[in-house]
N, C-alpha and C. Protein backbone atom coordinates (compact mmCIF):
# COMPACT_ATOMS: atom_id res chain seq x y z
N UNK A 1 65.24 57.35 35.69
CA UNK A 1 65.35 57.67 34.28
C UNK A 1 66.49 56.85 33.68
N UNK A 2 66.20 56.15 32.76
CA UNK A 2 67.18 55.37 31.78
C UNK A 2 67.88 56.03 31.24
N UNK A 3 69.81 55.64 31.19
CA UNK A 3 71.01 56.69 30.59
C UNK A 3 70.79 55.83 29.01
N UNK A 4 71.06 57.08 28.06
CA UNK A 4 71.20 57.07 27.02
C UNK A 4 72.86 56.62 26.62
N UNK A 5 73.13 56.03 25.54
CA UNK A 5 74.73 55.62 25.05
C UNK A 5 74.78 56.97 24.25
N UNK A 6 76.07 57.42 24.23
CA UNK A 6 75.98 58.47 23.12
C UNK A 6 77.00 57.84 22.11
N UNK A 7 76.85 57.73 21.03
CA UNK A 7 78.19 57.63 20.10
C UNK A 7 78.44 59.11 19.31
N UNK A 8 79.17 58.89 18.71
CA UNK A 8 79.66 59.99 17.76
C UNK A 8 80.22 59.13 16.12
N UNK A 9 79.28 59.74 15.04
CA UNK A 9 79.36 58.90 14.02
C UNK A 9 80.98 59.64 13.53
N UNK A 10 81.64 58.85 12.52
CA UNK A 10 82.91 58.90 12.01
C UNK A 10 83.13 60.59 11.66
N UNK A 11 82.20 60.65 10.67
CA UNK A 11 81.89 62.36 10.30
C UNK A 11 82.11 63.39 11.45
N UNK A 12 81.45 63.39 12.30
CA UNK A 12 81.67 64.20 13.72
C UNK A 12 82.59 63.98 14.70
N UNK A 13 83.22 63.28 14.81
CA UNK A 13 84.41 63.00 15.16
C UNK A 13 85.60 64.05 14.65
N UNK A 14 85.55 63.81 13.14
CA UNK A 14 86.63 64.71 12.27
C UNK A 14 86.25 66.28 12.51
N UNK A 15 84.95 66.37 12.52
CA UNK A 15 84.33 67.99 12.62
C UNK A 15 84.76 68.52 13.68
N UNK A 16 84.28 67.24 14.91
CA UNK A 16 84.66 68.39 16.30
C UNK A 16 86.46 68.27 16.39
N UNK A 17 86.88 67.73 15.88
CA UNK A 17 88.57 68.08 15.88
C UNK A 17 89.12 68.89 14.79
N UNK A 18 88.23 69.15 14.15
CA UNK A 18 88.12 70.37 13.26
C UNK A 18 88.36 71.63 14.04
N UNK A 19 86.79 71.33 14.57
CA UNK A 19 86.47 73.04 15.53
C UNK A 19 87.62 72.88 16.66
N UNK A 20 87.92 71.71 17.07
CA UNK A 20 89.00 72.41 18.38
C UNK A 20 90.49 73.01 17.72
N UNK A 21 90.49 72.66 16.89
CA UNK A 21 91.75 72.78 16.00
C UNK A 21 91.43 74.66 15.29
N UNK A 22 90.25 75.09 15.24
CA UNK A 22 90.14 76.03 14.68
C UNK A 22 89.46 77.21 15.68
N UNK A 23 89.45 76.75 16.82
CA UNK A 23 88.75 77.55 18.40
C UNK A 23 89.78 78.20 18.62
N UNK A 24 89.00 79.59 18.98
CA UNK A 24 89.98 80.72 19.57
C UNK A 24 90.46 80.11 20.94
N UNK A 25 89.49 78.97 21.86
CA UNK A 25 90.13 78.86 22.79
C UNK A 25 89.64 77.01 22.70
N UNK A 26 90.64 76.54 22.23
CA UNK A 26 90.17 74.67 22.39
C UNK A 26 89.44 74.29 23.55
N UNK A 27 90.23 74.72 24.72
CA UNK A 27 89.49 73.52 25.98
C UNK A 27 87.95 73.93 25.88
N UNK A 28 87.08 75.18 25.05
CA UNK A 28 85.85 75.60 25.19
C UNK A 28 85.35 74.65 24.48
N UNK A 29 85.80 74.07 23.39
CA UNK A 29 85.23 73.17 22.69
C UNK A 29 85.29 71.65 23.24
N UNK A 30 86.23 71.72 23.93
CA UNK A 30 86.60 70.11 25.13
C UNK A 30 85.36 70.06 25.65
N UNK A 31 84.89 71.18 26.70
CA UNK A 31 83.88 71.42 28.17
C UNK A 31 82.52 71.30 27.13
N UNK A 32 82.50 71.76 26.46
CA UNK A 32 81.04 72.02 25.50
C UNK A 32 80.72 70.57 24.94
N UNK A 33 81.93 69.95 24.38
CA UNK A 33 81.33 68.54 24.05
C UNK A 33 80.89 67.38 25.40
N UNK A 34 82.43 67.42 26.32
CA UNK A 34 81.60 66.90 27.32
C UNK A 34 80.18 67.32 28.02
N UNK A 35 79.62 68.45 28.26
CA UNK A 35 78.64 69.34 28.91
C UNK A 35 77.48 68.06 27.80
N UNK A 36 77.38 68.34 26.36
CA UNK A 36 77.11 67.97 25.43
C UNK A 36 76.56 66.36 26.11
N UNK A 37 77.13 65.62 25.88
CA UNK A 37 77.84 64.21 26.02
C UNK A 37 76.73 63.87 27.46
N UNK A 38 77.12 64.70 28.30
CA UNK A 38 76.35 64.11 29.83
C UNK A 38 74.79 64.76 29.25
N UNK A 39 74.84 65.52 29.07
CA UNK A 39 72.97 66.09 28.82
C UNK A 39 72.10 65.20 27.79
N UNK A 40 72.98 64.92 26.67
CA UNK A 40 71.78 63.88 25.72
C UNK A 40 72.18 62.14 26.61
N UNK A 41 73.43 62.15 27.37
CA UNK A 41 73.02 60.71 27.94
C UNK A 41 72.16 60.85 28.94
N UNK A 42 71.58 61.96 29.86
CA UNK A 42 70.34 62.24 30.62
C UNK A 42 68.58 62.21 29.85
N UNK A 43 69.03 63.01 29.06
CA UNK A 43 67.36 63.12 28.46
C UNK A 43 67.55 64.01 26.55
N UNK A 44 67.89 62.65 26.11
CA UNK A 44 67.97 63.85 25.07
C UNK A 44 66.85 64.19 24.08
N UNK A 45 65.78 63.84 24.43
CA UNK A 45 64.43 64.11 23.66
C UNK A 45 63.88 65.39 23.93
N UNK A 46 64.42 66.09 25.48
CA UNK A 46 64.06 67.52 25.79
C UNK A 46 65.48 67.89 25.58
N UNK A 47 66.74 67.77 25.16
CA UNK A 47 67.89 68.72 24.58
C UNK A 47 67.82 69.16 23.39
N UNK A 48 67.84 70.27 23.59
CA UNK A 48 68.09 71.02 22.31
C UNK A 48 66.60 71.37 21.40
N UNK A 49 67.07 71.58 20.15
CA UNK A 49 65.87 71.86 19.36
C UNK A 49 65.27 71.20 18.25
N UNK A 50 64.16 70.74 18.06
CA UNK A 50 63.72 69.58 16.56
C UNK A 50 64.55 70.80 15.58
N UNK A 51 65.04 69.74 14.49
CA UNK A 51 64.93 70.26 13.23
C UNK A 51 64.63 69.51 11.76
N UNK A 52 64.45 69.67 10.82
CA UNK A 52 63.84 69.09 9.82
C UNK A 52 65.02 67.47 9.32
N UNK A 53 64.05 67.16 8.94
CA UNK A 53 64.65 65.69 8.60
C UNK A 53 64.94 64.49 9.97
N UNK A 54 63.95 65.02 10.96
CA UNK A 54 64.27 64.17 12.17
C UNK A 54 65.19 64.81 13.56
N UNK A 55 66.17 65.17 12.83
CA UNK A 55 67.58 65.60 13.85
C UNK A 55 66.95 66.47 15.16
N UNK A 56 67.65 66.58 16.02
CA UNK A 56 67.69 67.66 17.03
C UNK A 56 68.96 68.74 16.99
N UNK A 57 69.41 69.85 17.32
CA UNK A 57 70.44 70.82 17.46
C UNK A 57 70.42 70.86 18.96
N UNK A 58 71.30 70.55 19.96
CA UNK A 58 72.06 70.83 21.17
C UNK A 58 73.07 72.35 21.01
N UNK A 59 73.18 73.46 21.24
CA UNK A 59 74.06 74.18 21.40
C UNK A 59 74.66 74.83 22.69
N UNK A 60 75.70 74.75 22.66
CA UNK A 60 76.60 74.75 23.56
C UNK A 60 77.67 75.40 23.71
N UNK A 61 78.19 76.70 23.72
CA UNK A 61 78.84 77.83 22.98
C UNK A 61 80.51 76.99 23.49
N UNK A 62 81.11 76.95 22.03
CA UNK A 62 81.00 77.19 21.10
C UNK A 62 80.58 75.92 20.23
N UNK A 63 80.01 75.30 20.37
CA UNK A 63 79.57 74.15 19.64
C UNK A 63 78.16 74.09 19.29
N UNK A 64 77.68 74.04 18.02
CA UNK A 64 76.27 73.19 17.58
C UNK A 64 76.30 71.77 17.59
N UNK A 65 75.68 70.93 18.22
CA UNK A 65 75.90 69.43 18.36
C UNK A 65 74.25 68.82 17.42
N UNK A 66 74.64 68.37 16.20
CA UNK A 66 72.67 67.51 15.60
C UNK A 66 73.08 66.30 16.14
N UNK A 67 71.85 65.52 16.59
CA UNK A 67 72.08 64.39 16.90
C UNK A 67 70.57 63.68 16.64
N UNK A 68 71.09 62.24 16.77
CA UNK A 68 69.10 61.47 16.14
C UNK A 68 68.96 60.56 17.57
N UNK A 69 67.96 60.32 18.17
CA UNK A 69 67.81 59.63 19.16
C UNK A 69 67.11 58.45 18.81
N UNK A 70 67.77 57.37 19.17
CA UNK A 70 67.16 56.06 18.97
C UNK A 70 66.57 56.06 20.27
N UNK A 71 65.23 55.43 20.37
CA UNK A 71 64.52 55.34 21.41
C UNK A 71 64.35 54.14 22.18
N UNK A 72 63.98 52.73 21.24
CA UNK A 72 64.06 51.19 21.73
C UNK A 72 65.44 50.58 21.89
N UNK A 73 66.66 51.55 21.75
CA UNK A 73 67.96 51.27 21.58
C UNK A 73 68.61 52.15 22.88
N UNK A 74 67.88 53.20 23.47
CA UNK A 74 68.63 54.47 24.17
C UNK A 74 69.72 54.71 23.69
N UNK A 75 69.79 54.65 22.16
CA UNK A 75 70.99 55.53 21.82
C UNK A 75 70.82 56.64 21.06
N UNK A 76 71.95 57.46 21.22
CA UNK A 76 71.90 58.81 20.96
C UNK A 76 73.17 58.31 20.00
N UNK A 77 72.96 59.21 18.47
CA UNK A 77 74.09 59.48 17.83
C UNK A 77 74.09 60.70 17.24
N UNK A 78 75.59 61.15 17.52
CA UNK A 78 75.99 62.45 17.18
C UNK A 78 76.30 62.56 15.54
N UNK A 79 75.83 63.28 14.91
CA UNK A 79 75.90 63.31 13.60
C UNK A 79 76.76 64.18 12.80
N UNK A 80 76.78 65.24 13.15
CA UNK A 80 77.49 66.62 12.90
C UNK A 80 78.16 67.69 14.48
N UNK A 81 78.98 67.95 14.14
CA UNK A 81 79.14 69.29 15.67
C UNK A 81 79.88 70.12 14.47
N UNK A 82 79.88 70.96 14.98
CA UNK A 82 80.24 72.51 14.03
C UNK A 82 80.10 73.91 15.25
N UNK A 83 81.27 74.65 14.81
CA UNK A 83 81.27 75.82 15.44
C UNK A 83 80.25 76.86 15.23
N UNK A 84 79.77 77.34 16.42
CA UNK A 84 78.66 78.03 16.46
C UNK A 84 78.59 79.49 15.89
């Protein structure tokens, strides 16, 4: 099976240092993004759930992760993460 790249667009970057900054317990939000991070670079077309406008939702307590999968590119980009 071919590894996916994951990026994280500028926007989600600021969000998930948002949520760790606003987590009852930060390192949950550390483990959840990495957990995150290795699963859509495995298979991220079966992670998580479709949702409208294309995106998928990964959740990962305490994190919601949307992300869009490029397919002829194997890249994965993270679009939004937000506390669950």
């Amino acid at each position: 099976m071919a590894r996916y790249t994951v990026i994280w667009s500028p926007i989600a970057i600021r969000q998930l240092a948002d949520a760790y900054l606003k987590a009852a317990n930060p390192n949950d939000v550390t483990r959840a993004s990495d957990e995150a991070e290795r699963e859509l670079a495995t298979d991220p077309c079966q992670a998580g759930e479709s949702r409208d406008g294309g995106l998928r939702a990964y959740i990962v307590s305490p994190l919601t992760i949307f992300f869009d999968v490029y397919e002829p590119d194997k890249t994965v980009e993270i679009v939004k993460a937000v506390l669950s």
